[in-house]
PDB file of N, CA and C in Angstrom:
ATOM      1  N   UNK A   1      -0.426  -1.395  28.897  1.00  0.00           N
ATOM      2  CA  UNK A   1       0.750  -2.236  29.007  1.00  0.00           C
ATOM      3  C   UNK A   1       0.494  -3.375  29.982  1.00  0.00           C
ATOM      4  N   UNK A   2       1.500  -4.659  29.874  1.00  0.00           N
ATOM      5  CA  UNK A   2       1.071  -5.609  30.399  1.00  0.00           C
ATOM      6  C   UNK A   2       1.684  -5.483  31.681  1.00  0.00           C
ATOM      7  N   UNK A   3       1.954  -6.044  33.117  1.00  0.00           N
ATOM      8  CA  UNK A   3       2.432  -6.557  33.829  1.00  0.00           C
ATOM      9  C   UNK A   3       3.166  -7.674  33.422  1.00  0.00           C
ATOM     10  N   UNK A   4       4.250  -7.880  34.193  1.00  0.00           N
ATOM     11  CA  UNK A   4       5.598  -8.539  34.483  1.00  0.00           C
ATOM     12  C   UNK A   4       4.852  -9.927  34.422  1.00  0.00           C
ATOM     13  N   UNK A   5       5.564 -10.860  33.446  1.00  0.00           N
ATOM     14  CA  UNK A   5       4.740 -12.275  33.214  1.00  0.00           C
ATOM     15  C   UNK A   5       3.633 -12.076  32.487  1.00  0.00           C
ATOM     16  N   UNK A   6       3.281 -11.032  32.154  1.00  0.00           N
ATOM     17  CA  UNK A   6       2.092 -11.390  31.005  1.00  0.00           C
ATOM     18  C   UNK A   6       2.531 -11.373  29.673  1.00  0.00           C
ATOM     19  N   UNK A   7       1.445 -11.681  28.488  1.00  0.00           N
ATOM     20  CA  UNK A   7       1.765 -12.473  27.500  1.00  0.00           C
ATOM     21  C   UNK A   7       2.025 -11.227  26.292  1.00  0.00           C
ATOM     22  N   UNK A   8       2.086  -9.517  26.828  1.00  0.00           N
ATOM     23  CA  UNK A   8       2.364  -8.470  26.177  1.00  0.00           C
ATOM     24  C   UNK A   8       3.823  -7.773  26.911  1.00  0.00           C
ATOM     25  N   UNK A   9       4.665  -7.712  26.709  1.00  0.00           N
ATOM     26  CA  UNK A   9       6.169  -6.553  27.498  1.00  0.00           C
ATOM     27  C   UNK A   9       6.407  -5.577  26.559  1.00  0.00           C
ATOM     28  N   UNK A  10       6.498  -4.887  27.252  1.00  0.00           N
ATOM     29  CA  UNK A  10       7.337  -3.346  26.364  1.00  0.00           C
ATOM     30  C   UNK A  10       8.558  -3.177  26.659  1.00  0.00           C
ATOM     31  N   UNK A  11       9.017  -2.379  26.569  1.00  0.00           N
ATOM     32  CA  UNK A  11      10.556  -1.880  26.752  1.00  0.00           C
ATOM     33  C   UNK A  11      11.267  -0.861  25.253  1.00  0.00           C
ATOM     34  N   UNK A  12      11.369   0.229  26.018  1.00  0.00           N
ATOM     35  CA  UNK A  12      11.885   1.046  24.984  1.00  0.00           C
ATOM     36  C   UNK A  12      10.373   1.052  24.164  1.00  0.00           C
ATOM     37  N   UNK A  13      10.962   0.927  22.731  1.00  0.00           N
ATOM     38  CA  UNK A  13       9.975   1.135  21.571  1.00  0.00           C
ATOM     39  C   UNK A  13       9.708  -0.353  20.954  1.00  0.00           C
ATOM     40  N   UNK A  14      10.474  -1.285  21.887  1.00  0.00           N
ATOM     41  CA  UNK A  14       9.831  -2.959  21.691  1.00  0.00           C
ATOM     42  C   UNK A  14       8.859  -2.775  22.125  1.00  0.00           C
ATOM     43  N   UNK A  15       7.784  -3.811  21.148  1.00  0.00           N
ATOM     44  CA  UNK A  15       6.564  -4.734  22.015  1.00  0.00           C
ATOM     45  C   UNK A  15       6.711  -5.975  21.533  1.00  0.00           C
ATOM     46  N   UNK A  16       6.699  -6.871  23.021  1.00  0.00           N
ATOM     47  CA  UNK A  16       6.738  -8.240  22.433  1.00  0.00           C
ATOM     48  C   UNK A  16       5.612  -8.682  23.229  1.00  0.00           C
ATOM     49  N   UNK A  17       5.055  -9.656  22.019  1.00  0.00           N
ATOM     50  CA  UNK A  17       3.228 -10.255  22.361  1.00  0.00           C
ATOM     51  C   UNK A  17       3.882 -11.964  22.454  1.00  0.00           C
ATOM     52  N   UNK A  18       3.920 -12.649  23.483  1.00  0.00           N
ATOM     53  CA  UNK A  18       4.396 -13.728  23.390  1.00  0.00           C
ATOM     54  C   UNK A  18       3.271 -14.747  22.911  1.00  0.00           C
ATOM     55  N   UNK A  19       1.866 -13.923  22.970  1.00  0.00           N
ATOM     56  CA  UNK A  19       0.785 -15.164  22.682  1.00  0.00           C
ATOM     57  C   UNK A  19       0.926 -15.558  21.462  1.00  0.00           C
ATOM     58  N   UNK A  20       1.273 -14.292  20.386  1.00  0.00           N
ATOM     59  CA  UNK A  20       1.239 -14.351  18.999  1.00  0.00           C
ATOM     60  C   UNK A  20       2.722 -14.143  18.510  1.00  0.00           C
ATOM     61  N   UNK A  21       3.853 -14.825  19.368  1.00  0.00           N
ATOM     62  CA  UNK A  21       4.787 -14.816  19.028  1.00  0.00           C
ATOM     63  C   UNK A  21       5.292 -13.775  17.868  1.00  0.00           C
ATOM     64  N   UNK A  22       5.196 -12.172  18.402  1.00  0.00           N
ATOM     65  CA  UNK A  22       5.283 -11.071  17.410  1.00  0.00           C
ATOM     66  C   UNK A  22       6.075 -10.613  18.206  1.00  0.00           C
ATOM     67  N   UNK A  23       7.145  -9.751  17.033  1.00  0.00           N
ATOM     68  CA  UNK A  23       8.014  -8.455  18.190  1.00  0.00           C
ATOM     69  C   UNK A  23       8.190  -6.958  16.915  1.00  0.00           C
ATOM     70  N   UNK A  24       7.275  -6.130  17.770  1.00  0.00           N
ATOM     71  CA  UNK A  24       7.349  -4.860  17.127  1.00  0.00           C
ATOM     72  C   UNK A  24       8.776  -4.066  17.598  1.00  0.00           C
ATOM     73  N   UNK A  25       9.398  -3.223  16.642  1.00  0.00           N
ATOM     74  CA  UNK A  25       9.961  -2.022  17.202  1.00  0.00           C
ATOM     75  C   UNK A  25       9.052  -0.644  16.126  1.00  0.00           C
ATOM     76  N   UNK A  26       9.011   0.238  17.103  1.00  0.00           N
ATOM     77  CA  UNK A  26       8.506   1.383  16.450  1.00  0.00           C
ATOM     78  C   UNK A  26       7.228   0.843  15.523  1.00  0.00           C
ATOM     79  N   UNK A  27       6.872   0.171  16.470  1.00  0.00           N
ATOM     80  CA  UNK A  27       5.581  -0.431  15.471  1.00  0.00           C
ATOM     81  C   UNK A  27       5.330  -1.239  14.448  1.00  0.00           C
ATOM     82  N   UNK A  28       6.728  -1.303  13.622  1.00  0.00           N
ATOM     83  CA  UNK A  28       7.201  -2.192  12.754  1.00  0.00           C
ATOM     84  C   UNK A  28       7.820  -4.153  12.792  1.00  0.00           C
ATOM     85  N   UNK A  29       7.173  -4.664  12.679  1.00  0.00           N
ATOM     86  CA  UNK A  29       7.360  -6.359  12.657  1.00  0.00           C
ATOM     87  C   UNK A  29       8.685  -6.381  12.652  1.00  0.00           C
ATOM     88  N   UNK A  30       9.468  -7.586  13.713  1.00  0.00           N
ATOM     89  CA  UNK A  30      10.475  -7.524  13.435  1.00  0.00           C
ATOM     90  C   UNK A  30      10.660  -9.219  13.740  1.00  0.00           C
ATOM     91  N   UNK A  31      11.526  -9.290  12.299  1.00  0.00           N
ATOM     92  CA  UNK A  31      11.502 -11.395  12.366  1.00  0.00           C
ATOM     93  C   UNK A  31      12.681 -11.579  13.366  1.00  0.00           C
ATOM     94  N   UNK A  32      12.111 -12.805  14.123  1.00  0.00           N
ATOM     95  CA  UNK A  32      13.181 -13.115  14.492  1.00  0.00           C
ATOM     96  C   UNK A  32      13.226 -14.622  14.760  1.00  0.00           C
ATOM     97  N   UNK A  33      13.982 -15.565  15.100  1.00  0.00           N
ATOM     98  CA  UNK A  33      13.924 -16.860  14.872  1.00  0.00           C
ATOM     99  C   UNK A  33      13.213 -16.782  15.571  1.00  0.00           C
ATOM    100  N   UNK A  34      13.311 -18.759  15.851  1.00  0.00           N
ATOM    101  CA  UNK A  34      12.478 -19.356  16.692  1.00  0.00           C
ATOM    102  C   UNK A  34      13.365 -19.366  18.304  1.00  0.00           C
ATOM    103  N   UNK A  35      14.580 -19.693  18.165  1.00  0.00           N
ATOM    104  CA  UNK A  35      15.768 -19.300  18.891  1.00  0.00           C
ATOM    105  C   UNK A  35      15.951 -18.122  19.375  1.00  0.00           C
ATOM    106  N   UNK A  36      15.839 -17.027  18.622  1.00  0.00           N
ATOM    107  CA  UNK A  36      16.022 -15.400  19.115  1.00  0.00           C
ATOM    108  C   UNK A  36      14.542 -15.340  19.648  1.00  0.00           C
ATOM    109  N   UNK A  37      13.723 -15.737  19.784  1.00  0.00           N
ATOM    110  CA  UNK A  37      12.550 -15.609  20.379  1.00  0.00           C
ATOM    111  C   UNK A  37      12.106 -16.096  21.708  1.00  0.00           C
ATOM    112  N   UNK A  38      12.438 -17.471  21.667  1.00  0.00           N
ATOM    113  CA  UNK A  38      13.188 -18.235  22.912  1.00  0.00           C
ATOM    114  C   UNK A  38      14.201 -17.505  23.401  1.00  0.00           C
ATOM    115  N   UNK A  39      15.134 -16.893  23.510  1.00  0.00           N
ATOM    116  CA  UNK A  39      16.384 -16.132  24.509  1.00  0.00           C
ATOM    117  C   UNK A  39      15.491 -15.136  25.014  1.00  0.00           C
ATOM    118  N   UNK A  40      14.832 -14.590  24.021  1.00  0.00           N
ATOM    119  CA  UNK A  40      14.178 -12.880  24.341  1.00  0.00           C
ATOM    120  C   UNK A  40      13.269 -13.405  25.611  1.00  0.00           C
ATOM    121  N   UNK A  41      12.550 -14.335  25.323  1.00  0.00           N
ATOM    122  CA  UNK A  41      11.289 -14.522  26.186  1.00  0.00           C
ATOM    123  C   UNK A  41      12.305 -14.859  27.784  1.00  0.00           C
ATOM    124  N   UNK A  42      12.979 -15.754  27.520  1.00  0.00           N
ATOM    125  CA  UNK A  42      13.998 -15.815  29.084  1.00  0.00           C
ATOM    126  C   UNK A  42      14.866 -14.759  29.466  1.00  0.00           C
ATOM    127  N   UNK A  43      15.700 -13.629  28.865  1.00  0.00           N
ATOM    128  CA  UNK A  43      15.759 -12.801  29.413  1.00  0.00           C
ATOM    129  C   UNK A  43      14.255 -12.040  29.624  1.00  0.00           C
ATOM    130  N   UNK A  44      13.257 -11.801  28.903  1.00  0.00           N
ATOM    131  CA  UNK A  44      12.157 -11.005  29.546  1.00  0.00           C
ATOM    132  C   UNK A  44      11.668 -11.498  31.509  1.00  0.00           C
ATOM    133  N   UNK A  45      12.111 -12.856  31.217  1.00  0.00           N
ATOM    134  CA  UNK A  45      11.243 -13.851  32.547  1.00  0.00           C
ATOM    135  C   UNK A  45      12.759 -13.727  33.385  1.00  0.00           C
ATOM    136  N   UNK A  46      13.739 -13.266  33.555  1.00  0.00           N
ATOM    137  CA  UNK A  46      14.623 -13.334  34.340  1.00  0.00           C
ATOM    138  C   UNK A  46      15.189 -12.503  34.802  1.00  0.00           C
ATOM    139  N   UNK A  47      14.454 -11.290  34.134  1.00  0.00           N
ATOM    140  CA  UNK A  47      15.498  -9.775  34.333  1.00  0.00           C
ATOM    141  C   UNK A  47      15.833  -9.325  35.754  1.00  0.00           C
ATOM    142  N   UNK A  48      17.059  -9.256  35.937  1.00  0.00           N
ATOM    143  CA  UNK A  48      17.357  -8.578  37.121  1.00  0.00           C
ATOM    144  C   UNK A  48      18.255  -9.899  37.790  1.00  0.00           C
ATOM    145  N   UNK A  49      18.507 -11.330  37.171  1.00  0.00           N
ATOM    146  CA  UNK A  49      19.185 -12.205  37.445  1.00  0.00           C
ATOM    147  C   UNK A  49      20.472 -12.512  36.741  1.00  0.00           C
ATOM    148  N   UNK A  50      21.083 -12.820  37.525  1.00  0.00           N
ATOM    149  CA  UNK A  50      22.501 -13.575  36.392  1.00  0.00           C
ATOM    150  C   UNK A  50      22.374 -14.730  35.835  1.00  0.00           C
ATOM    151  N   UNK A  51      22.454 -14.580  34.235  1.00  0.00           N
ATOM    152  CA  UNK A  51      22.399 -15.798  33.836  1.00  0.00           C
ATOM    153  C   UNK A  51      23.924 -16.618  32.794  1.00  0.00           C
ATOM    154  N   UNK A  52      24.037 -17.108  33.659  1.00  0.00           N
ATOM    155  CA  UNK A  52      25.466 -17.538  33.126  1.00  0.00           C
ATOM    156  C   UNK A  52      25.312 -18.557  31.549  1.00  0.00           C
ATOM    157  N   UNK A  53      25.806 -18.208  30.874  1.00  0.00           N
ATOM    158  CA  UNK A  53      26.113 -19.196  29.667  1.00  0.00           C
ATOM    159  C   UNK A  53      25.746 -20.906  29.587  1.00  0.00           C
ATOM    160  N   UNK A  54      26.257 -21.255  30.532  1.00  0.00           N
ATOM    161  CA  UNK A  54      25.706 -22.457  30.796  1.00  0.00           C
ATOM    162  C   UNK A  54      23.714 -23.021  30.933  1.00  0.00           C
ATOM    163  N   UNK A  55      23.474 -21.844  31.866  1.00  0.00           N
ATOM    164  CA  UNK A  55      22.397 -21.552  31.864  1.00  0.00           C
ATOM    165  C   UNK A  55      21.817 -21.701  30.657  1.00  0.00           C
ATOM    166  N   UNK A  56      22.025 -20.688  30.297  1.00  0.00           N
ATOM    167  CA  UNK A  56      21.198 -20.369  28.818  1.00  0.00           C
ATOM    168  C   UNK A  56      21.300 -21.328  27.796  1.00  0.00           C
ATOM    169  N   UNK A  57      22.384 -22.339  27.823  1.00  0.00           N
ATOM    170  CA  UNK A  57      22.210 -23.341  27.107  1.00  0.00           C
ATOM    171  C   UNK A  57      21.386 -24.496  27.131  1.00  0.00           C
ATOM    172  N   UNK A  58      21.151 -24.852  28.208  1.00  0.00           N
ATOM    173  CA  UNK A  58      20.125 -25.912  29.549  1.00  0.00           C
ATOM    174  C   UNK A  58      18.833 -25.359  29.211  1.00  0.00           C
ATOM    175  N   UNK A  59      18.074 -23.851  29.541  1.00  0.00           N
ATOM    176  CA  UNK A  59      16.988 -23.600  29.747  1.00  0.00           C
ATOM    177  C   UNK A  59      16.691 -23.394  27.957  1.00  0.00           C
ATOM    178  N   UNK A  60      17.500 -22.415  27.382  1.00  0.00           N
ATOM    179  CA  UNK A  60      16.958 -22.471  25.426  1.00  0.00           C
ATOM    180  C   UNK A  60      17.002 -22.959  24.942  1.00  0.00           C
ATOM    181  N   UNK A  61      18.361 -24.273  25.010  1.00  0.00           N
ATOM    182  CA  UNK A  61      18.669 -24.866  23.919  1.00  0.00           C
ATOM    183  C   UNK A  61      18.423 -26.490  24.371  1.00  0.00           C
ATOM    184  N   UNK A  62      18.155 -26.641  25.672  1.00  0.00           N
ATOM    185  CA  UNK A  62      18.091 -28.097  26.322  1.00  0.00           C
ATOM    186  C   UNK A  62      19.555 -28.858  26.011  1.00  0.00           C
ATOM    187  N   UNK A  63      20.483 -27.932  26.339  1.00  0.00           N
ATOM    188  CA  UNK A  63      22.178 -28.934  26.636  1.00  0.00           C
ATOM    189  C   UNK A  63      21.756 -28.887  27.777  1.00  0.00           C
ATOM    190  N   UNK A  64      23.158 -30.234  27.745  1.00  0.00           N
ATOM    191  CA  UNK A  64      23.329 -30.314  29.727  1.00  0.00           C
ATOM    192  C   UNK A  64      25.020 -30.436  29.547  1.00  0.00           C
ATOM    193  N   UNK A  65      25.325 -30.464  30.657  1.00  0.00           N
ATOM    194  CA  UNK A  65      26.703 -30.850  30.445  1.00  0.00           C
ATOM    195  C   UNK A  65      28.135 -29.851  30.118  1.00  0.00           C
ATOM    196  N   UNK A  66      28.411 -30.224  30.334  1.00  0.00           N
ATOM    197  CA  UNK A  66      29.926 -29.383  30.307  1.00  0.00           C
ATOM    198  C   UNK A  66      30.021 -28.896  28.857  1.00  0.00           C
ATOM    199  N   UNK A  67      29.770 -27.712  28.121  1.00  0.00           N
ATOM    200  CA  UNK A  67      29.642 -27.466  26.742  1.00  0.00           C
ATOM    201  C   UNK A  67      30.447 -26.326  26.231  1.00  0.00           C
ATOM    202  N   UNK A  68      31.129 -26.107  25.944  1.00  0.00           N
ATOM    203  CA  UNK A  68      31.555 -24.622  25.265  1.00  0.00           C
ATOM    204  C   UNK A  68      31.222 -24.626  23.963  1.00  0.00           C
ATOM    205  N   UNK A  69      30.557 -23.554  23.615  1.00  0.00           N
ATOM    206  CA  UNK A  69      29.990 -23.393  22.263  1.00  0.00           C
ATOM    207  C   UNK A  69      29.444 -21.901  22.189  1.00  0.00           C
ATOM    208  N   UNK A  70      29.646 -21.554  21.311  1.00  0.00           N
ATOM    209  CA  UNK A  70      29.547 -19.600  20.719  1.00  0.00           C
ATOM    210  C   UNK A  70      27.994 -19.706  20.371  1.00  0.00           C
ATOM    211  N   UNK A  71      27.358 -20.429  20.352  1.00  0.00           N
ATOM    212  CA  UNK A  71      26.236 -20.427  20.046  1.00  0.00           C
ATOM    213  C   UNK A  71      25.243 -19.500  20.690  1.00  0.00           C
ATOM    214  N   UNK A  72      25.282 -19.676  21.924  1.00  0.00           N
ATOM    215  CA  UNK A  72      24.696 -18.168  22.894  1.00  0.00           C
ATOM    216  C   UNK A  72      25.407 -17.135  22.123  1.00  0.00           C
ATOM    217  N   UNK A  73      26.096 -16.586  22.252  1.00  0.00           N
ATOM    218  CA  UNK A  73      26.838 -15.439  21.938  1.00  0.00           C
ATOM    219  C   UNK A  73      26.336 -14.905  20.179  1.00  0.00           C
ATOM    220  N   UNK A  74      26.133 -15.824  19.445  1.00  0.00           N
ATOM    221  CA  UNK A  74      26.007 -15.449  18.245  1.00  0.00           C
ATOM    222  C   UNK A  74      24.145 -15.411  17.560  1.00  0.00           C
ATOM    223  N   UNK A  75      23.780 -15.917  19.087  1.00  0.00           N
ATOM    224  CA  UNK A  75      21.983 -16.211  18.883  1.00  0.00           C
ATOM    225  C   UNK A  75      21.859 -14.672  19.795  1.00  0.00           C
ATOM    226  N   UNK A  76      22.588 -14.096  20.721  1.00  0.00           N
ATOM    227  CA  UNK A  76      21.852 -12.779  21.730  1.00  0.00           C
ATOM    228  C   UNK A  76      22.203 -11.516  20.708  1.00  0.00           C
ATOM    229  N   UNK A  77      23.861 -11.829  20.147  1.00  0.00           N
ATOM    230  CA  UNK A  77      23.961 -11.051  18.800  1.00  0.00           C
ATOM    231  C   UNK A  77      22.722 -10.195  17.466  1.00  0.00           C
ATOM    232  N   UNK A  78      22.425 -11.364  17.513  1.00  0.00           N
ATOM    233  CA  UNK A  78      21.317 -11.112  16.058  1.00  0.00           C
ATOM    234  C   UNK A  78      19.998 -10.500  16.632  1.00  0.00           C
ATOM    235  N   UNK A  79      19.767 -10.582  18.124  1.00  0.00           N
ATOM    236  CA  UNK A  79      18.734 -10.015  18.355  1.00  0.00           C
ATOM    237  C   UNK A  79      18.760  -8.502  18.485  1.00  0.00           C
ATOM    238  N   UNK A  80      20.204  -8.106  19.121  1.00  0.00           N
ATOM    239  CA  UNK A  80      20.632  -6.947  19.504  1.00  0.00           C
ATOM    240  C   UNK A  80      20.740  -6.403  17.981  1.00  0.00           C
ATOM    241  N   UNK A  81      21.312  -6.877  17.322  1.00  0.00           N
ATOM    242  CA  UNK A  81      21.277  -6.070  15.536  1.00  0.00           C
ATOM    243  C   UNK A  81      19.633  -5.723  15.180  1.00  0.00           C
ATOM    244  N   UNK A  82      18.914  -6.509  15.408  1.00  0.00           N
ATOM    245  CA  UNK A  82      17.442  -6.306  15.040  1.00  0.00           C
ATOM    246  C   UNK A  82      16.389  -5.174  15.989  1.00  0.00           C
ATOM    247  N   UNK A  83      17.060  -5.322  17.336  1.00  0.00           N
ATOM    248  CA  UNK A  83      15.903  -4.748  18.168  1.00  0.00           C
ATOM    249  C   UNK A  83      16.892  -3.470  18.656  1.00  0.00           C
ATOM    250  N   UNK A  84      17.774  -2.881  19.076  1.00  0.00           N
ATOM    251  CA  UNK A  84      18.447  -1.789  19.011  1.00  0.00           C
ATOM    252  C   UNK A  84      18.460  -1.197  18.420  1.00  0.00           C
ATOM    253  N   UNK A  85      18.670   0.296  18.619  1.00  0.00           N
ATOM    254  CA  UNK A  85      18.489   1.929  17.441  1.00  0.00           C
ATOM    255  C   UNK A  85      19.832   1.616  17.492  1.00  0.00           C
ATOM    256  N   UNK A  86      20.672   1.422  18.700  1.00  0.00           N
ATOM    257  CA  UNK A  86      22.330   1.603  18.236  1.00  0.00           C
ATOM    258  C   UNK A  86      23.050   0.393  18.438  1.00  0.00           C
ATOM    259  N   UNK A  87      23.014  -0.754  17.980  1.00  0.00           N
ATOM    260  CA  UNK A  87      23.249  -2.130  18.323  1.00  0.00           C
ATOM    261  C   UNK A  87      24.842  -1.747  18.846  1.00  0.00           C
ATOM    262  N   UNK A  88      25.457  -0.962  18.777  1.00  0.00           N
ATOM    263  CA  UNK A  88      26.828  -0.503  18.919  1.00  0.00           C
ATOM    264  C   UNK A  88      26.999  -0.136  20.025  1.00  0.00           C
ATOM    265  N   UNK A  89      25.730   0.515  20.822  1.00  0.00           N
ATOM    266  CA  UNK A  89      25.889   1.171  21.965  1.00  0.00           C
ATOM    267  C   UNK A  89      24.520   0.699  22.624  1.00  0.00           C
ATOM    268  N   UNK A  90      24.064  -0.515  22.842  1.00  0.00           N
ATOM    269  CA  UNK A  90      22.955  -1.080  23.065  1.00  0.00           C
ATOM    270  C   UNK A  90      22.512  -0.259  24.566  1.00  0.00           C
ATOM    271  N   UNK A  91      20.978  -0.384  24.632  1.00  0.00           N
ATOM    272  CA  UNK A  91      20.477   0.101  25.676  1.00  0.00           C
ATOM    273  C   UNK A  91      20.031  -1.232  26.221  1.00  0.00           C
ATOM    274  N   UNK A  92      19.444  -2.364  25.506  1.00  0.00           N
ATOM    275  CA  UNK A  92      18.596  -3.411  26.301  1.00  0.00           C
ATOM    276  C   UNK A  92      19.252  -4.653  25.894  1.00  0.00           C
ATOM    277  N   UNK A  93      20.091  -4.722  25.841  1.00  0.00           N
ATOM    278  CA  UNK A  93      20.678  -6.242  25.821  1.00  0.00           C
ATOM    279  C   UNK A  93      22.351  -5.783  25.137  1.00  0.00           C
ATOM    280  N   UNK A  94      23.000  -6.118  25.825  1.00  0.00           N
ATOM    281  CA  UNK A  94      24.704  -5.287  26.491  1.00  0.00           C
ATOM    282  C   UNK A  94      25.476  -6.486  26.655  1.00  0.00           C
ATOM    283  N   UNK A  95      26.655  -6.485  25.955  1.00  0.00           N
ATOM    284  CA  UNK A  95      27.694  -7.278  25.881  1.00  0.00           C
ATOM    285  C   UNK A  95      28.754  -7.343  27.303  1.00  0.00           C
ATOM    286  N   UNK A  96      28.794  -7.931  28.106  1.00  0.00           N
ATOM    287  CA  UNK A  96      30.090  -7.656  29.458  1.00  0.00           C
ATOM    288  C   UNK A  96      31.003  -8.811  28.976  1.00  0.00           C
ATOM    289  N   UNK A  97      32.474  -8.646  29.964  1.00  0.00           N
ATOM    290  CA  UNK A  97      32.737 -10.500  29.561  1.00  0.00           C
ATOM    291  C   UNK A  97      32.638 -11.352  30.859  1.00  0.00           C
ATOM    292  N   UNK A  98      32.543 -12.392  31.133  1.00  0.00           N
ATOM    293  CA  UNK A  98      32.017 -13.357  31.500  1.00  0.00           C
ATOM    294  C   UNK A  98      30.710 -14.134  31.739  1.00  0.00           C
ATOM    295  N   UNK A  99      29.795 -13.510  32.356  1.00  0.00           N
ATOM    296  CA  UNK A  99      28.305 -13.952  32.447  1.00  0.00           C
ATOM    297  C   UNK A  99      27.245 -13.431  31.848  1.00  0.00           C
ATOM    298  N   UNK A 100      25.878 -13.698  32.156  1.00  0.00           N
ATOM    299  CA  UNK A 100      24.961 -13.246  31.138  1.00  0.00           C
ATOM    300  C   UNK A 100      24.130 -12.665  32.387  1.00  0.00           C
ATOM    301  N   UNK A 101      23.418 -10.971  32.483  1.00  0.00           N
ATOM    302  CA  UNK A 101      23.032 -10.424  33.607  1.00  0.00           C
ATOM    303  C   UNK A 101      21.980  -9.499  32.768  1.00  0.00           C
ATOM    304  N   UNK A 102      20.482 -10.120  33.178  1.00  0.00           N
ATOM    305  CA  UNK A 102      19.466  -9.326  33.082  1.00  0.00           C
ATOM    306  C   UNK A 102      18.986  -8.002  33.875  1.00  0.00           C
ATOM    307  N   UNK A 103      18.616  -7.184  33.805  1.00  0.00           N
ATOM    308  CA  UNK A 103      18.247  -6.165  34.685  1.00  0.00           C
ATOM    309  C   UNK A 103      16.878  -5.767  34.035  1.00  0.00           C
ATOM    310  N   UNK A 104      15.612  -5.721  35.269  1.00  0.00           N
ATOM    311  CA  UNK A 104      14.940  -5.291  34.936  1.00  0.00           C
ATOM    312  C   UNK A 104      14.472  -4.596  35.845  1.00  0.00           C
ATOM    313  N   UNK A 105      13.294  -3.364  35.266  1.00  0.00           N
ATOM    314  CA  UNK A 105      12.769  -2.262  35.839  1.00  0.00           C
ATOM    315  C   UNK A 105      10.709  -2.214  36.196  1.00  0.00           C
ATOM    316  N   UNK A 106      10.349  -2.222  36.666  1.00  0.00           N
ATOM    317  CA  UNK A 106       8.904  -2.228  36.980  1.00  0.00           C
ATOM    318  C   UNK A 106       8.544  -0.522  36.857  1.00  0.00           C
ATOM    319  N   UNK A 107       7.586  -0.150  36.491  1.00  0.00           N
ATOM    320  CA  UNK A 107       6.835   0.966  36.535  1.00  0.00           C
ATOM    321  C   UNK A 107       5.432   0.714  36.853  1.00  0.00           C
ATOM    322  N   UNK A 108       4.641   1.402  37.418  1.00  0.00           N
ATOM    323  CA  UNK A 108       3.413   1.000  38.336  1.00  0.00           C
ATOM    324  C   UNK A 108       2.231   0.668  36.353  1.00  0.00           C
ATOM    325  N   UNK A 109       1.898  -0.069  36.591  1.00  0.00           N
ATOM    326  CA  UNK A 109       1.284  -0.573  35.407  1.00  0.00           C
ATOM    327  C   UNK A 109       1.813  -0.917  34.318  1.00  0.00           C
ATOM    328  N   UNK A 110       3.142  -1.145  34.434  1.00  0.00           N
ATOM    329  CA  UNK A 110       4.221  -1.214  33.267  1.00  0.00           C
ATOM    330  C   UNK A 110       4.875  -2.234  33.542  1.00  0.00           C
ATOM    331  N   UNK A 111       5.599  -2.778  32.569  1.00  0.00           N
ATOM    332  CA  UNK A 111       6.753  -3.974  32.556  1.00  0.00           C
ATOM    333  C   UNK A 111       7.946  -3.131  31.657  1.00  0.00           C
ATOM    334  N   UNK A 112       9.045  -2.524  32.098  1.00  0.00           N
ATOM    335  CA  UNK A 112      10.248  -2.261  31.169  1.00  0.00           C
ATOM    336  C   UNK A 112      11.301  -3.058  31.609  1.00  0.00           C
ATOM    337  N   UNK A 113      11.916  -3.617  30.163  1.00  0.00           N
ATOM    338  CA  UNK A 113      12.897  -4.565  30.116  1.00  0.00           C
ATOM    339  C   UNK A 113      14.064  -3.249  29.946  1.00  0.00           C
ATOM    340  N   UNK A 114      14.941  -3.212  31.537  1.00  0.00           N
ATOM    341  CA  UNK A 114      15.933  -1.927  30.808  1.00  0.00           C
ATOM    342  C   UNK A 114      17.223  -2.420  30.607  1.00  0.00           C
ATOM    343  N   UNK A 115      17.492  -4.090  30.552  1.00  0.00           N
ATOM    344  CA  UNK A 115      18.888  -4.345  29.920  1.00  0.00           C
ATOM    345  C   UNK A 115      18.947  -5.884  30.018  1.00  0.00           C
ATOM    346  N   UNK A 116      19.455  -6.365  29.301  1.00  0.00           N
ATOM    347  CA  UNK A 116      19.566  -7.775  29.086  1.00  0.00           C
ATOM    348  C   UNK A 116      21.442  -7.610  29.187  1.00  0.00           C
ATOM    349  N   UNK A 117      22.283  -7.701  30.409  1.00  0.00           N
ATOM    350  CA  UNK A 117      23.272  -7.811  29.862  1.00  0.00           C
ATOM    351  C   UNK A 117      23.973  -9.038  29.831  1.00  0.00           C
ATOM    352  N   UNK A 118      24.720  -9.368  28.882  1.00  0.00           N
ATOM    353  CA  UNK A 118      25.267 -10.387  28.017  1.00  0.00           C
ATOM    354  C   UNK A 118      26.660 -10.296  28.557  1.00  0.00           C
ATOM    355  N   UNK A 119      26.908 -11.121  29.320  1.00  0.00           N
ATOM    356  CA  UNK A 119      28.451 -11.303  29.587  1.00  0.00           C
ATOM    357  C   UNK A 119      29.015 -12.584  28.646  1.00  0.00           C
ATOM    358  N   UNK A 120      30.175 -12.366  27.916  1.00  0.00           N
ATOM    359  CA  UNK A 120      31.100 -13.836  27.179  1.00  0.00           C
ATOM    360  C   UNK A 120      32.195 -13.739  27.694  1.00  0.00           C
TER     361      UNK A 120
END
């Protein structure tokens, strides 16, 4: 397994290879945009920070500015349907309401991503 910032993360039964822009679950390919790939990779690089909506629009999507738009909300959505066993009862990327709050976990030779939570 990779270390924190390298170009392999695990978490759960994800592997995401950012060199070769791939994301396994259970070993199995799993598509995901170019957008859901971009969010994943910034919550992977932020875990354990709050990232407010605004944020995430500036750093993924390059807005600036005063914006309200569902667009976060409906891009962290589709990832959680794809990469969750229980998208209903998510373990790594969690719906709150207001802000967007990564949490992450280190294990001595390990990188685990143990929650991406999603505040709207």
């Amino acid at each position: 397994m990779a270390k924190f910032g390298a170009e392999i993360v695990e978490f759960g039964s994800i592997r995401v290879d950012f060199r070769r822009a791939a994301v396994l679950r259970d070993e199995k390919l799993v598509a995901l945009s170019a957008r859901e790939f971009q969010l994943l990779r910034h919550f992977t690089e932020h875990r354990g920070e709050v990232l407010p909506r605004k944020e995430l629009l500036k750093e993924v999507w390059g807005y600036s500015g005063a914006l309200f738009t569902r667009t976060v909300d409906v891009h962290v959505a589709s990832p959680r349907r794809k990469l969750e066993v229980d998208p209903k009862h998510p373990q790594f990327i969690r719906t709150l309401a207001g802000i967007f709050k990564t949490e992450g976990n280190r294990t001595e030779g390990s990188t685990n991503l143990v929650s991406a939570n999603v505040r709207t």
